[in-house]
N, C-alpha and C. Protein backbone atom coordinates (compact mmCIF):
# COMPACT_ATOMS: atom_id res chain seq x y z
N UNK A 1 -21.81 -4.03 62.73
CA UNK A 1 -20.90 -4.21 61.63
C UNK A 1 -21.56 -5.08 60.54
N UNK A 2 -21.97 -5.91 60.76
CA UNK A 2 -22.82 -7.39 60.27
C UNK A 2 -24.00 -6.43 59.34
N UNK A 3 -24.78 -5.33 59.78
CA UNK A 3 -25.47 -4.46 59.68
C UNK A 3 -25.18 -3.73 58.64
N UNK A 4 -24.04 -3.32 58.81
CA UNK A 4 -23.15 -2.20 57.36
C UNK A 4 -23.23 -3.07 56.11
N UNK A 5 -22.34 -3.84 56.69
CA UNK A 5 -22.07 -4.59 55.59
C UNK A 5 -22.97 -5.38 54.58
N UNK A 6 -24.46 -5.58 55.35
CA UNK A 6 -25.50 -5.80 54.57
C UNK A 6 -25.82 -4.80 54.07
N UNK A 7 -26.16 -3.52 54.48
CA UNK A 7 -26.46 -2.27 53.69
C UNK A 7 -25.84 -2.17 52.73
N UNK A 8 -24.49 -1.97 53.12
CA UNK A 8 -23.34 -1.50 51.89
C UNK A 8 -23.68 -2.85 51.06
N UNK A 9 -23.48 -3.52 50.57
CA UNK A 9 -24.05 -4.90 49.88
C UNK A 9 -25.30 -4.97 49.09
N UNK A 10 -26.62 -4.42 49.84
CA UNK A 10 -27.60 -4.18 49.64
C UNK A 10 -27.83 -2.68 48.67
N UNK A 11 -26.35 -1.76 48.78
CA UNK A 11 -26.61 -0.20 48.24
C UNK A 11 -25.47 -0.84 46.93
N UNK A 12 -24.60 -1.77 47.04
CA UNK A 12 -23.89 -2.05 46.04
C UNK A 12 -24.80 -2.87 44.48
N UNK A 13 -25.64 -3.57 45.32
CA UNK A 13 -26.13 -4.38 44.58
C UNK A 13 -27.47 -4.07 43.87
N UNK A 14 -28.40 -3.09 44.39
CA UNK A 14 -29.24 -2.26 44.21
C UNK A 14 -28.70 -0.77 43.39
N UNK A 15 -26.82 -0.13 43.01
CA UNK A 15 -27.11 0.47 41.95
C UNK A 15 -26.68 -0.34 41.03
N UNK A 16 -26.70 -1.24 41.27
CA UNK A 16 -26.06 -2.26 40.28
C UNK A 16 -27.34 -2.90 38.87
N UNK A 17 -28.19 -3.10 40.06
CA UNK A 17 -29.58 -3.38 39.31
C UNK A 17 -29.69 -2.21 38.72
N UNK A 18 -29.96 -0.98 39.18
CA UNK A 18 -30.01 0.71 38.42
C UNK A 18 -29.58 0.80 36.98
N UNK A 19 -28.17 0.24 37.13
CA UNK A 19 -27.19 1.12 36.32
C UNK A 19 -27.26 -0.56 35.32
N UNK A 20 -27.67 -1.42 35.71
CA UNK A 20 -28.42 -2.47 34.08
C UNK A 20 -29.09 -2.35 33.86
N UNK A 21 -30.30 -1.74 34.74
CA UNK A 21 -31.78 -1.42 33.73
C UNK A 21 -31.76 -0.27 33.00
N UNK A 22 -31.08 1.01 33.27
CA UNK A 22 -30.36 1.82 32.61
C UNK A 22 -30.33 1.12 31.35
N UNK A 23 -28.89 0.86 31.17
CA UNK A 23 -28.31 0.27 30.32
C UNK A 23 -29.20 -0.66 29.45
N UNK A 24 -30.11 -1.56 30.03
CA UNK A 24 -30.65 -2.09 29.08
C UNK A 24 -32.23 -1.44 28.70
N UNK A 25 -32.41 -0.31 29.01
CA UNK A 25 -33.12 0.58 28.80
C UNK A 25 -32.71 1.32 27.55
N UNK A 26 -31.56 1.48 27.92
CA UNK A 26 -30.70 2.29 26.34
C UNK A 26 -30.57 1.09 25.20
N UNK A 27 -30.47 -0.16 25.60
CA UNK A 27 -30.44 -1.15 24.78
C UNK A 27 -31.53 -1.04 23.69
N UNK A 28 -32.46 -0.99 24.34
CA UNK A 28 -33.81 -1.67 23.74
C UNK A 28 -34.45 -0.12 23.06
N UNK A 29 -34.19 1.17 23.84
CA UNK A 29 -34.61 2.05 22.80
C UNK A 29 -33.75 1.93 21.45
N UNK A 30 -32.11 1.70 21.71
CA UNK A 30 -31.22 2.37 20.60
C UNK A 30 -31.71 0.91 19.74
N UNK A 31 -32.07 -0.31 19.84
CA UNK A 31 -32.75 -1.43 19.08
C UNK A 31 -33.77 -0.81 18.32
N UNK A 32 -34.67 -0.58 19.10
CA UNK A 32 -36.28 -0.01 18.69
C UNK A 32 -35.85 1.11 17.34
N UNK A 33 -34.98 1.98 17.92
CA UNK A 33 -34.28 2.84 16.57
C UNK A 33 -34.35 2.16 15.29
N UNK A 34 -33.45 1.23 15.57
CA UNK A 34 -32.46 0.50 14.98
C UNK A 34 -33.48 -0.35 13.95
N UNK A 35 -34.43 -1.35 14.61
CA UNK A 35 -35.67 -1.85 13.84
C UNK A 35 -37.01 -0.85 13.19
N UNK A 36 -37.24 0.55 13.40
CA UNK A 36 -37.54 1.28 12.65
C UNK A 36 -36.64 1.50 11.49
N UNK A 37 -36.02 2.07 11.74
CA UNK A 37 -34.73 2.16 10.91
C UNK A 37 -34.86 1.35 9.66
N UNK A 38 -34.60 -0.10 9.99
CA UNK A 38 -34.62 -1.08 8.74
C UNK A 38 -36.24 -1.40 8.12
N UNK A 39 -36.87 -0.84 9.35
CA UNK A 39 -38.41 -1.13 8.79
C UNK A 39 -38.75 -0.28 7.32
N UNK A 40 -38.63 1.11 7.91
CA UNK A 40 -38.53 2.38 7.34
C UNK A 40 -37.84 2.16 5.80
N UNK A 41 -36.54 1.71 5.69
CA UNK A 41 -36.01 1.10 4.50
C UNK A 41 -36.65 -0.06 3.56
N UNK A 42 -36.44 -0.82 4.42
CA UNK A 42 -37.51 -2.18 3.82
C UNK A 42 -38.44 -1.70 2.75
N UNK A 43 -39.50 -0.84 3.97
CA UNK A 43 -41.13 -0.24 3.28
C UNK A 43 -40.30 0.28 1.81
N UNK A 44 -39.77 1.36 1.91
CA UNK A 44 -38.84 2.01 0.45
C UNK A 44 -39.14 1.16 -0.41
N UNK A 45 -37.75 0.26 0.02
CA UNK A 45 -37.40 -0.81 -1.12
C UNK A 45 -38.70 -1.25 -1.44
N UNK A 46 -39.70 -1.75 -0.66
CA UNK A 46 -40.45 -2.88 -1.22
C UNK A 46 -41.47 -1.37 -2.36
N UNK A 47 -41.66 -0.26 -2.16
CA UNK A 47 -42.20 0.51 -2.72
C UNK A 47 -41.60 0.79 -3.88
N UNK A 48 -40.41 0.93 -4.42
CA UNK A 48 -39.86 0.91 -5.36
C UNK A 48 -39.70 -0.48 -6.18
N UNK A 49 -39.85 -1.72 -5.37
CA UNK A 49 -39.75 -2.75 -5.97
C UNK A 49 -41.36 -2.74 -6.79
N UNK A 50 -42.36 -2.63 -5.90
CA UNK A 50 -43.48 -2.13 -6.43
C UNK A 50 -43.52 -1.51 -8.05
N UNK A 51 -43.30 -0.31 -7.43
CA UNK A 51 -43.70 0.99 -9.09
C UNK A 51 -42.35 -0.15 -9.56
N UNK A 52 -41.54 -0.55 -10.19
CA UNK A 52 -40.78 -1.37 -11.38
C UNK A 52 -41.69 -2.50 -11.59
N UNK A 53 -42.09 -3.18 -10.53
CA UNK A 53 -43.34 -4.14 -11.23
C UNK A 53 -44.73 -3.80 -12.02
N UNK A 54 -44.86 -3.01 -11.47
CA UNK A 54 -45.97 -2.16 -11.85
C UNK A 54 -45.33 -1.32 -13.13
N UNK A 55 -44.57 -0.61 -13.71
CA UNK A 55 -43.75 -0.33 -14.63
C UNK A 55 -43.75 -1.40 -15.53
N UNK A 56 -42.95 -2.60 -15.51
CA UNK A 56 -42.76 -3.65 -16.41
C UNK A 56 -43.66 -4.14 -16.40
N UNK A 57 -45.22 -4.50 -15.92
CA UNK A 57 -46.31 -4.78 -16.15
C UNK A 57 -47.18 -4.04 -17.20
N UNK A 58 -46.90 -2.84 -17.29
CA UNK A 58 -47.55 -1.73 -17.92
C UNK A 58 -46.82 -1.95 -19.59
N UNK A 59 -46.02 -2.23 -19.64
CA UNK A 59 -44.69 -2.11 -20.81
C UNK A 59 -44.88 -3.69 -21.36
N UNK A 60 -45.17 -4.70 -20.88
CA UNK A 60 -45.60 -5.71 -21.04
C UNK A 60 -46.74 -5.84 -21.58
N UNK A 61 -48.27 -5.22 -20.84
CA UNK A 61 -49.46 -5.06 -21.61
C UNK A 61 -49.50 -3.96 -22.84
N UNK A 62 -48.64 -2.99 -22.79
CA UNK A 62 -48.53 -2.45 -23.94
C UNK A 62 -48.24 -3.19 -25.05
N UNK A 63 -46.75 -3.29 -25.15
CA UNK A 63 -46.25 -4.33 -26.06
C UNK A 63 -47.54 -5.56 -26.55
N UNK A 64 -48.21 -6.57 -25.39
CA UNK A 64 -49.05 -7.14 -26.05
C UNK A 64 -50.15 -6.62 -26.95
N UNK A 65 -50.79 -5.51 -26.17
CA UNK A 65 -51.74 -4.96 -26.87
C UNK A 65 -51.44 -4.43 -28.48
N UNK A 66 -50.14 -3.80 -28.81
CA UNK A 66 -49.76 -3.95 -29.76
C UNK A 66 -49.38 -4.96 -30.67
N UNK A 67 -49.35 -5.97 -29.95
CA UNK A 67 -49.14 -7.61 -30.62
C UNK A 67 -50.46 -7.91 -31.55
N UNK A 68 -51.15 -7.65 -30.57
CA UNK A 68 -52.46 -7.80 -30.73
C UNK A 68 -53.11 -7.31 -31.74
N UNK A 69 -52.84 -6.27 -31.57
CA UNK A 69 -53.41 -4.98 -32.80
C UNK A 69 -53.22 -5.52 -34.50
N UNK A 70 -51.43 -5.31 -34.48
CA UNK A 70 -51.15 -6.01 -35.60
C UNK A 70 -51.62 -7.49 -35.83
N UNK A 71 -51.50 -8.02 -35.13
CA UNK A 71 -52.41 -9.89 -35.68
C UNK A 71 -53.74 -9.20 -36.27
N UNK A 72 -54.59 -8.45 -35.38
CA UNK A 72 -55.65 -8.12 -35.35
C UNK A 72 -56.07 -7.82 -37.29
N UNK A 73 -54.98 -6.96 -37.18
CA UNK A 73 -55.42 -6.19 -38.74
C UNK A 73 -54.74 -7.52 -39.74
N UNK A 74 -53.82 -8.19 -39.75
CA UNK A 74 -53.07 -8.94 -40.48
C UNK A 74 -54.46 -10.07 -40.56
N UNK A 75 -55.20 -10.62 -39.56
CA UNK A 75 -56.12 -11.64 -40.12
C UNK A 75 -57.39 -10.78 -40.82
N UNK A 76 -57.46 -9.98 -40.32
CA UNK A 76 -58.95 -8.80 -41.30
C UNK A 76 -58.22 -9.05 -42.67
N UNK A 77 -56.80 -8.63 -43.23
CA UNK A 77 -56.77 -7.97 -44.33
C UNK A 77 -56.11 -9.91 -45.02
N UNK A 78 -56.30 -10.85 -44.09
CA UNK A 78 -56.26 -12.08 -45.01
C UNK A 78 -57.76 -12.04 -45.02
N UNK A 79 -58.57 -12.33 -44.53
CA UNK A 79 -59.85 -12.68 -44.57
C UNK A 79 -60.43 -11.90 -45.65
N UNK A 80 -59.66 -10.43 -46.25
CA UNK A 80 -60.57 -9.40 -47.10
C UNK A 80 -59.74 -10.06 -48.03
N UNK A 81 -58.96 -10.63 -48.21
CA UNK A 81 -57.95 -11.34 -49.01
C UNK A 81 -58.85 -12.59 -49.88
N UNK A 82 -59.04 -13.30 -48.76
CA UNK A 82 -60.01 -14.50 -48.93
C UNK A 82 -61.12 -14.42 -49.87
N UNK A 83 -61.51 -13.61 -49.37
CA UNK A 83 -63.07 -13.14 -49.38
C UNK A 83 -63.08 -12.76 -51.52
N UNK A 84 -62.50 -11.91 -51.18
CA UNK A 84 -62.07 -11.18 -52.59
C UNK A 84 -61.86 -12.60 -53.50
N UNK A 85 -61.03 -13.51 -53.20
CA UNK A 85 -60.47 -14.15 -53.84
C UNK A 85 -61.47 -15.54 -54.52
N UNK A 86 -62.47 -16.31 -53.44
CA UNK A 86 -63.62 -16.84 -53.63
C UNK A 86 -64.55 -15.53 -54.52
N UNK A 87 -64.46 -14.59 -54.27
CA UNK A 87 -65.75 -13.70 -55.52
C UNK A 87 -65.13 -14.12 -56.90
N UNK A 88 -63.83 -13.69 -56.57
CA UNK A 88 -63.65 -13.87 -58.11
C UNK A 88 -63.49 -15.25 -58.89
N UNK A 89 -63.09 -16.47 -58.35
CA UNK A 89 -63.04 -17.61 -58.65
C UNK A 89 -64.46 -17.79 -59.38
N UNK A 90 -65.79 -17.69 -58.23
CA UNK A 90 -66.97 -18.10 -58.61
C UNK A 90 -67.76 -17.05 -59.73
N UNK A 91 -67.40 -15.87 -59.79
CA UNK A 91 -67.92 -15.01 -60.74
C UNK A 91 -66.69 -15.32 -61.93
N UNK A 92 -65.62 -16.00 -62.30
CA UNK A 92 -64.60 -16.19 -63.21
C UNK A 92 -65.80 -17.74 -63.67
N UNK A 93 -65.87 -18.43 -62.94
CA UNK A 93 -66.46 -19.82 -63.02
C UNK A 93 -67.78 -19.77 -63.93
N UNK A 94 -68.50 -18.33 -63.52
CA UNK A 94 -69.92 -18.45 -63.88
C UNK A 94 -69.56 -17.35 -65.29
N UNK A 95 -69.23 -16.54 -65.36
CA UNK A 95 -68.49 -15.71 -67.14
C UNK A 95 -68.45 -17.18 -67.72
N UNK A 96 -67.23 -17.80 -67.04
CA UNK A 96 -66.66 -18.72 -68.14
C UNK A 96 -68.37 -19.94 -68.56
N UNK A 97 -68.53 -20.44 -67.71
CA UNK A 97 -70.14 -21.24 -67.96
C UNK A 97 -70.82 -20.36 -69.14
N UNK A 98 -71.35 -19.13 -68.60
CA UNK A 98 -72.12 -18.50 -69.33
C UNK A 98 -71.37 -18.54 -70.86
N UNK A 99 -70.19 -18.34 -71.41
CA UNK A 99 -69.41 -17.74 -72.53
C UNK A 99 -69.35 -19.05 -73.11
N UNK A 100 -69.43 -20.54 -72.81
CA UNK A 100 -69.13 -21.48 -73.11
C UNK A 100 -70.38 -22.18 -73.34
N UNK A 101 -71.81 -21.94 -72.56
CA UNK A 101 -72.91 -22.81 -72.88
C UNK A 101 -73.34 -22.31 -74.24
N UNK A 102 -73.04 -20.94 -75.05
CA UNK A 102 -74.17 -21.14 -75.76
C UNK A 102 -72.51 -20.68 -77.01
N UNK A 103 -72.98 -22.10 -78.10
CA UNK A 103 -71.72 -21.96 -79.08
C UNK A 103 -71.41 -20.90 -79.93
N UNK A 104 -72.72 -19.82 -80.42
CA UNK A 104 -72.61 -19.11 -81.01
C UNK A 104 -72.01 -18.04 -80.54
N UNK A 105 -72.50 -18.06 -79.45
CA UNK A 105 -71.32 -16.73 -78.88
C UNK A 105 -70.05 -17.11 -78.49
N UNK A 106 -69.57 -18.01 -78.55
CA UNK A 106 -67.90 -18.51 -78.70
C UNK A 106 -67.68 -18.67 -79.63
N UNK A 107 -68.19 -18.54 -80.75
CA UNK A 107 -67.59 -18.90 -82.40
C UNK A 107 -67.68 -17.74 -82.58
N UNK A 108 -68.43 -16.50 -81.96
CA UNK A 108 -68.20 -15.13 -82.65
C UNK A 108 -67.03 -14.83 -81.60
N UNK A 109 -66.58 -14.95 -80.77
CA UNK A 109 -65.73 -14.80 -79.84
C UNK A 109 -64.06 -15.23 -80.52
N UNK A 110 -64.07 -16.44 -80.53
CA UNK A 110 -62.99 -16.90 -81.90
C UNK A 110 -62.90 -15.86 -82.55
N UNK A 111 -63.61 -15.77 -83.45
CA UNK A 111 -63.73 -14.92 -84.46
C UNK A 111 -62.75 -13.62 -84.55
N UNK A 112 -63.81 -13.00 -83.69
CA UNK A 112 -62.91 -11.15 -83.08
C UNK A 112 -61.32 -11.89 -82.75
């Protein structure tokens, strides 16, 4: 009797172990799912978070490069500004010298 009752005990408790490793067999695959699953998403997101950075990076160096451009031409066309502007001062400077050193040609100048 003593005998049974260890068996039966021993057959109770042994599907018992069965039917949790089972169970936590199903645990850990339907998990494993479950953490693909969010992995699988994650990757997405972070891929789409990606191309928008990469997007607004692109739209960003554009925009500068066009910043750029225009400064670019705006200091050329002061500098041709400049430039122009010293010729004529010093060639206005040197007429006027020349028209003024010698009197006769400013008294015929009067004159006309």
């Amino acid at each position: 009797m003593n005998t049974k009752i260890k068996e039966l005990t021993e057959s109770i408790y042994n599907e018992g172990i069965e039917k949790a490793k089972k169970e936590g067999d199903l645990l850990v695959a339907k998990a494993m799912e479950e953490a693909e699953g969010i992995l699988a998403g994650a990757s997405q997101k972070a891929e789409v978070i990606i191309a928008d950075a990469k997007s607004e990076s692109a739209k960003i160096y554009n925009s500068m490069q066009d910043e750029l451009d225009a400064v670019s031409k705006q200091m050329i066309e002061i500098t041709k500004q400049q430039i122009s502007n010293v010729v004529t001062t010093r060639l206005s400077k040197e007429l006027a010298a020349h028209a003024t050193a010698d009197p006769q040609l400013l008294h015929e100048m009067m004159l006309k």
